[in-house]
Protein backbone atom coordinates (compact mmCIF):
# COMPACT_ATOMS: atom_id res chain seq x y z
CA UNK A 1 17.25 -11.06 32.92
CA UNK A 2 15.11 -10.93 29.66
CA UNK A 3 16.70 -9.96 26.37
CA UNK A 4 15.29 -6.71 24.42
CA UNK A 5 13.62 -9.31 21.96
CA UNK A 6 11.93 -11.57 24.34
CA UNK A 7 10.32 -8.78 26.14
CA UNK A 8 8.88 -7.24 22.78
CA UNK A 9 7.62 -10.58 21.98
CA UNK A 10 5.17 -10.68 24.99
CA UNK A 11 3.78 -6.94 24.42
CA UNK A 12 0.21 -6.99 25.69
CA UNK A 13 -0.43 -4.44 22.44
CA UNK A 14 -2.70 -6.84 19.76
CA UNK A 15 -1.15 -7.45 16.26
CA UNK A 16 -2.21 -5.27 13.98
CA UNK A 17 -4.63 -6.73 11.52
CA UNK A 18 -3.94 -7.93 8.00
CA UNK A 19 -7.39 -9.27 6.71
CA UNK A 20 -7.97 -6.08 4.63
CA UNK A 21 -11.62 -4.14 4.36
CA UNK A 22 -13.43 -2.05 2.62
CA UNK A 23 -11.37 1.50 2.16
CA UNK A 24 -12.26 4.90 0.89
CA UNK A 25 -9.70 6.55 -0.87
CA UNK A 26 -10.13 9.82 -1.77
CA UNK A 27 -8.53 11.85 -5.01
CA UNK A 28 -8.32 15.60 -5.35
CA UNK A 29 -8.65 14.74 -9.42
CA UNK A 30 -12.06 13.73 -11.03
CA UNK A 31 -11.59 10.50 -12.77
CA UNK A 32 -14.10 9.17 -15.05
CA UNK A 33 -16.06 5.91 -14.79
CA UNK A 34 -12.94 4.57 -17.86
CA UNK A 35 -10.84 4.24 -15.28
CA UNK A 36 -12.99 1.30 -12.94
CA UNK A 37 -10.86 -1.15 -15.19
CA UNK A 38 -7.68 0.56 -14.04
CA UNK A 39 -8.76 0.27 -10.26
CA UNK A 40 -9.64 -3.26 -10.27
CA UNK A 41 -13.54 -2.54 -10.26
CA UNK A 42 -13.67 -1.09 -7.44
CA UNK A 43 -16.60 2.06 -7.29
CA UNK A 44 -15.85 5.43 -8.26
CA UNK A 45 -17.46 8.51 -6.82
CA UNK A 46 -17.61 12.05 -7.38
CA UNK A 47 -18.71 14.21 -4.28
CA UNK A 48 -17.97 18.01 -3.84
CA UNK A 49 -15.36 18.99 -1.60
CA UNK A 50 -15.90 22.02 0.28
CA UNK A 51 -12.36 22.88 0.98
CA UNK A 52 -11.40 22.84 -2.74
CA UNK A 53 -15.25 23.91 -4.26
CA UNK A 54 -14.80 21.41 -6.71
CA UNK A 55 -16.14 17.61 -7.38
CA UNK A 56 -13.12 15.35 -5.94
CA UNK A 57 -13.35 10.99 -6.51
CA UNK A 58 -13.77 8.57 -4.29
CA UNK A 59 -12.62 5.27 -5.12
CA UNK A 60 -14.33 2.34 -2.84
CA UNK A 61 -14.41 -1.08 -2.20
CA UNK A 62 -12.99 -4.34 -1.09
CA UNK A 63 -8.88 -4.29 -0.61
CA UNK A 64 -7.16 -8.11 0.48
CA UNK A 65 -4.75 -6.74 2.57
CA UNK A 66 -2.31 -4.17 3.25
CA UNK A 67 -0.11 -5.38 0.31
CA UNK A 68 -3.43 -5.03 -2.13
CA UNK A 69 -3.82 -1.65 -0.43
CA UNK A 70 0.13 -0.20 -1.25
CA UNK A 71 -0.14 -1.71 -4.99
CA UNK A 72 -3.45 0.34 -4.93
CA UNK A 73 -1.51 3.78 -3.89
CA UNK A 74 1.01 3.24 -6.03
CA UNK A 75 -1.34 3.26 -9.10
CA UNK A 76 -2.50 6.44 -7.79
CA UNK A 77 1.28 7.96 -7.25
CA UNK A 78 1.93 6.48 -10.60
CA UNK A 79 -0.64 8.44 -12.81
CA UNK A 80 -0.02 11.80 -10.07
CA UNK A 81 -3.31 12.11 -8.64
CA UNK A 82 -3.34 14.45 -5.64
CA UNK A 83 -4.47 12.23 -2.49
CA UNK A 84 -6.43 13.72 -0.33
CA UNK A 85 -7.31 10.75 2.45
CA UNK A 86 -7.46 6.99 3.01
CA UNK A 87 -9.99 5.56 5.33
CA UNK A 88 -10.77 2.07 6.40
CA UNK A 89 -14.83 1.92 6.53
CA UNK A 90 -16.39 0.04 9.41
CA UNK A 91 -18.66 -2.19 8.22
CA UNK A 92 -21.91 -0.08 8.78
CA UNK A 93 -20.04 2.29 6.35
CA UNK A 94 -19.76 -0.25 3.40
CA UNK A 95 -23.95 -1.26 4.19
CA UNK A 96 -24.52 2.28 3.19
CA UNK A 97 -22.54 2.56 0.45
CA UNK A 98 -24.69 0.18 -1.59
């Protein structure tokens, strides 16, 4: 008989991956270019969001990992921005961003 752990162990479901991307993060708040600094250089964006008729921010670019990626939200908790949506970009994505 196989113990609970053992049979978890050989789950045909893959790892989930920790190499990090490129991710869109998007802020119901318009930020100013200032605040690049304060988001480790990554790109800031303002589009128009339908749904609230006014210019939102997205913030874009490289994250490490999924650590790089919580310290990330947690500046954006910190100064109470209103998140709207996170969004790992396939790489086609990222291509057009430039």
């Amino acid at each position: 008989m196989m113990r609970k752990s053992q049979a978890s162990m050989e789950s045909t479901q893959p790892l989930p991956s920790n190499d990090g991307g490129v991710y869109e993060i998007k802020i119901e708040e318009r930020l100013d270019d200032h605040w690049k600094e304060w988001f480790e250089g990554m790109d800031l964006k303002h589009v128009e969001n339908s749904e609230l008729g006014r210019q939102c921010t997205l913030i874009i670019g490289p994250i490490a990992d999924q650590s790089a990626l919580h310290g990330l939200l947690a500046k954006i908790r910190d100064l109470n921005l209103t998140l709207i949506s996170v969004r790992k970009m396939a790489l086609t994505d990222s291509n057009r961003q430039e």
